[in-house]
Protein backbone atom coordinates (compact mmCIF):
# COMPACT_ATOMS: atom_id res chain seq x y z
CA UNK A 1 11.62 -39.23 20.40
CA UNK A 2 11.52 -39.19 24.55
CA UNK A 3 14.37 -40.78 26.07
CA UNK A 4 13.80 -43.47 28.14
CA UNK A 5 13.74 -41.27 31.37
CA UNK A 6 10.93 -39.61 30.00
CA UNK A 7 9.18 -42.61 29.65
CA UNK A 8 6.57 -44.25 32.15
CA UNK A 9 8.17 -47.22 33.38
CA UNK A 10 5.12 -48.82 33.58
CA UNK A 11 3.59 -48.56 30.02
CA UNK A 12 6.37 -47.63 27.67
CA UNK A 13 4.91 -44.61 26.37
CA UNK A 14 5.87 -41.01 27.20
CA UNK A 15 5.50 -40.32 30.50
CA UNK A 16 1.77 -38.70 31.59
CA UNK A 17 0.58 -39.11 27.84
CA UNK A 18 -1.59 -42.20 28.60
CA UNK A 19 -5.03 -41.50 30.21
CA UNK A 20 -5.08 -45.44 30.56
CA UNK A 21 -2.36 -45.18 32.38
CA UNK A 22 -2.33 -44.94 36.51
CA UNK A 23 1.34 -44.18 36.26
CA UNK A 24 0.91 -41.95 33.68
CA UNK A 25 -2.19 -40.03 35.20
CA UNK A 26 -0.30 -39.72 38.44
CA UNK A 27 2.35 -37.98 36.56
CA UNK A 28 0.23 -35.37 34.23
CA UNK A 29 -1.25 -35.07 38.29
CA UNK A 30 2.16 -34.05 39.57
CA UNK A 31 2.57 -31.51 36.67
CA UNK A 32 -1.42 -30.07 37.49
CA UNK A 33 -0.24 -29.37 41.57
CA UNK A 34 3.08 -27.61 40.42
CA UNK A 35 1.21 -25.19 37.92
CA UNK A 36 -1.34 -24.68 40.20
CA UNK A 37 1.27 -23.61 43.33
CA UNK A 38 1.26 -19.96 42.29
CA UNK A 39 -2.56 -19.06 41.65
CA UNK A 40 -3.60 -16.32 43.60
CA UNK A 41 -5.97 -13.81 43.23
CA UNK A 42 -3.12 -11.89 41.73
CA UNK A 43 -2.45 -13.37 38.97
CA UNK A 44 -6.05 -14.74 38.20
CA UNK A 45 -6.89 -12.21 35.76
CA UNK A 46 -3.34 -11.76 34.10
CA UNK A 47 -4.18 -16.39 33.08
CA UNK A 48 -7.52 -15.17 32.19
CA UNK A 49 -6.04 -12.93 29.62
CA UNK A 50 -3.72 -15.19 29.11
CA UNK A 51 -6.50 -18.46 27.84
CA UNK A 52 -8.22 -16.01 26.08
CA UNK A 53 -5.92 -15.43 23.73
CA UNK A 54 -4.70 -18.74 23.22
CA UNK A 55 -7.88 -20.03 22.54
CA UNK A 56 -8.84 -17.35 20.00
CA UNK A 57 -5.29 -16.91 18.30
CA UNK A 58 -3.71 -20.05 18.81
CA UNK A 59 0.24 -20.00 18.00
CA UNK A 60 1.21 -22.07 15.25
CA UNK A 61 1.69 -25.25 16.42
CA UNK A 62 -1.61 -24.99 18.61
CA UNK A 63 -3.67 -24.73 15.57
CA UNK A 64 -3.09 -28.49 15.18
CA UNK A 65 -5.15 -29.14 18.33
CA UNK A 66 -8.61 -31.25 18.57
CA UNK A 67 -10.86 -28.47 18.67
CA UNK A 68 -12.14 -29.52 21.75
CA UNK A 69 -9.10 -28.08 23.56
CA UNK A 70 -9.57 -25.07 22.19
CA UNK A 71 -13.61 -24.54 23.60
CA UNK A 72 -12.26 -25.96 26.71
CA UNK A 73 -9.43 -23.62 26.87
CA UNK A 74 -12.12 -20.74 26.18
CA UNK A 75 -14.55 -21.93 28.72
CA UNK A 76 -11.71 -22.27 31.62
CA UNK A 77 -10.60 -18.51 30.26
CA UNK A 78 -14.04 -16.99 30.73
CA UNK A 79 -14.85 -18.79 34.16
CA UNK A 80 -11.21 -17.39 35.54
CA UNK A 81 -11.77 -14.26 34.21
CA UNK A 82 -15.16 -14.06 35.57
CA UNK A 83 -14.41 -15.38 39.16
CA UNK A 84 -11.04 -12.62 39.22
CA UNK A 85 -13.66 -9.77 38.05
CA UNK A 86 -16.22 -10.58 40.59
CA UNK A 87 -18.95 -11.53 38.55
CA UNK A 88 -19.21 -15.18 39.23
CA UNK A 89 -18.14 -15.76 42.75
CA UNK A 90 -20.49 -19.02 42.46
CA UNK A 91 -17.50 -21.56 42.43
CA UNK A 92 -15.35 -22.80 45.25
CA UNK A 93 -11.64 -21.81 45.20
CA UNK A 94 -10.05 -24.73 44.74
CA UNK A 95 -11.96 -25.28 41.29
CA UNK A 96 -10.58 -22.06 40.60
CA UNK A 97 -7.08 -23.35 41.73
CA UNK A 98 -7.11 -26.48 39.28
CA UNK A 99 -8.92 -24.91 36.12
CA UNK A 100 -6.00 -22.09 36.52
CA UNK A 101 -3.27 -24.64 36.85
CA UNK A 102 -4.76 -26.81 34.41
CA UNK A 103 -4.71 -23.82 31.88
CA UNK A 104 -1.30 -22.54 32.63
CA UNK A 105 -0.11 -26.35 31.58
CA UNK A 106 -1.80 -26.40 28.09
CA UNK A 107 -0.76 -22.84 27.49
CA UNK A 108 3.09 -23.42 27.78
CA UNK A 109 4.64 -25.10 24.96
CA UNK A 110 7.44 -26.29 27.29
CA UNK A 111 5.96 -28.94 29.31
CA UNK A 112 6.21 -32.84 29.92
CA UNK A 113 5.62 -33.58 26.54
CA UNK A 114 7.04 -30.23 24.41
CA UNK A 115 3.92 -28.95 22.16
CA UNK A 116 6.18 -28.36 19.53
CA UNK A 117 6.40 -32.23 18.76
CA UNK A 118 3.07 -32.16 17.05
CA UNK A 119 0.99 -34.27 17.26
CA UNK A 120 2.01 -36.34 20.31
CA UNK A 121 3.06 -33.30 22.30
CA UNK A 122 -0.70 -32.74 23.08
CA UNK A 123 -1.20 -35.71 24.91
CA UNK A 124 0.05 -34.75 28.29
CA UNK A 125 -2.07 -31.58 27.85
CA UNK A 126 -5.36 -33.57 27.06
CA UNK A 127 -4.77 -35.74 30.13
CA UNK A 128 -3.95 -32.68 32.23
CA UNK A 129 -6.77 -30.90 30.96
CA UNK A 130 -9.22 -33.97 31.28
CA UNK A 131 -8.00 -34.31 35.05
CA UNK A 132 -9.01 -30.77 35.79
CA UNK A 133 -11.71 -31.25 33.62
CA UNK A 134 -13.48 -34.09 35.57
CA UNK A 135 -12.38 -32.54 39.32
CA UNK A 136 -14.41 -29.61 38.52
CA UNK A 137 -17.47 -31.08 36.07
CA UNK A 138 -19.88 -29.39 37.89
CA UNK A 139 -18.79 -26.21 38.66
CA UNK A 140 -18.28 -26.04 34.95
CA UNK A 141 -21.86 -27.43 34.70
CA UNK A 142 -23.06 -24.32 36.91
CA UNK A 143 -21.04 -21.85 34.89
CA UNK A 144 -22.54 -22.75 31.42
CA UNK A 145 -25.90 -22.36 33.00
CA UNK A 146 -25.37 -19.24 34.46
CA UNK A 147 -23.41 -18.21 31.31
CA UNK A 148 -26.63 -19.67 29.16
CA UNK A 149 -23.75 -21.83 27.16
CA UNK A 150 -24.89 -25.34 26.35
CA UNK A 151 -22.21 -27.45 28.30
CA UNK A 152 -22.55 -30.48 25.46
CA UNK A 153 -20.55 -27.68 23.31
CA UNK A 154 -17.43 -28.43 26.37
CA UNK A 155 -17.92 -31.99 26.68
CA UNK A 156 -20.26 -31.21 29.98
């Protein structure tokens, strides 16, 4: 159960686990920027890797996910891995910067809302996910095209 610092003052539940939520959103926001302060080119490919194989071998307690999470996951994978090996250069950086951060988040089991405390510990993960999700829309858009993925498979 979150303590009552963990909780959004302004809705009662945990704090950034309510997309209805401004308060809420503004927090799984927060969380986004501070994952997303150390993407570089660097270490692009390494979160690449990284989404890939969360999305195909999911730990334990990821397994309990809304598949959904798990395409989008794979989809955010591919399109960093793509942009760090050169071949899709099609997409501005700071998509780039936001998918990676946004991925990072939902990877870690330690977050706002600890994984581990299935199911509700996916919440702040949807809502950071969905953020990053609807910043970038079309880039993703562009990607499954170029890809020749249908983006109704990613929620697209």
């Amino acid at each position: 159960m979150a303590s009552m610092a963990d909780r959004c003052p302004a809705c009662g539940k945990p704090r950034g686990s309510n997309a209805g939520c401004l308060s809420c959103r503004d927090a799984a926001a927060r969380d986004l920027a501070r994952e997303a302060r150390d993407v570089t080119d660097d270490t692009l490919s390494e979160r690449s890797a990284a989404g890939q194989r969360f999305a195909e071998h999911p730990p334990w307690w990821a397994r309990l996910a809304p598949g959904t999470l798990l395409r989008k996951v794979g989809l955010a994978a591919d399109l960093i891995g793509d942009y760090a090996a050169g071949r899709y250069r099609a997409v501005p950086w700071r998509s780039i910067v936001f998918l990676a951060g946004a991925l990072a988040y939902v990877i870690s089991p330690l977050d706002l809302i600890p994984d581990l405390l299935v199911p509700i510990g996916w919440t702040d993960d949807l809502v950071v996910l969905a953020i990053a999700w609807s910043m970038v829309k079309r880039d993703l858009r562009d990607y499954c095209s170029w890809k020749g993925l249908p983006p109704a498979e990613f929620g697209l």
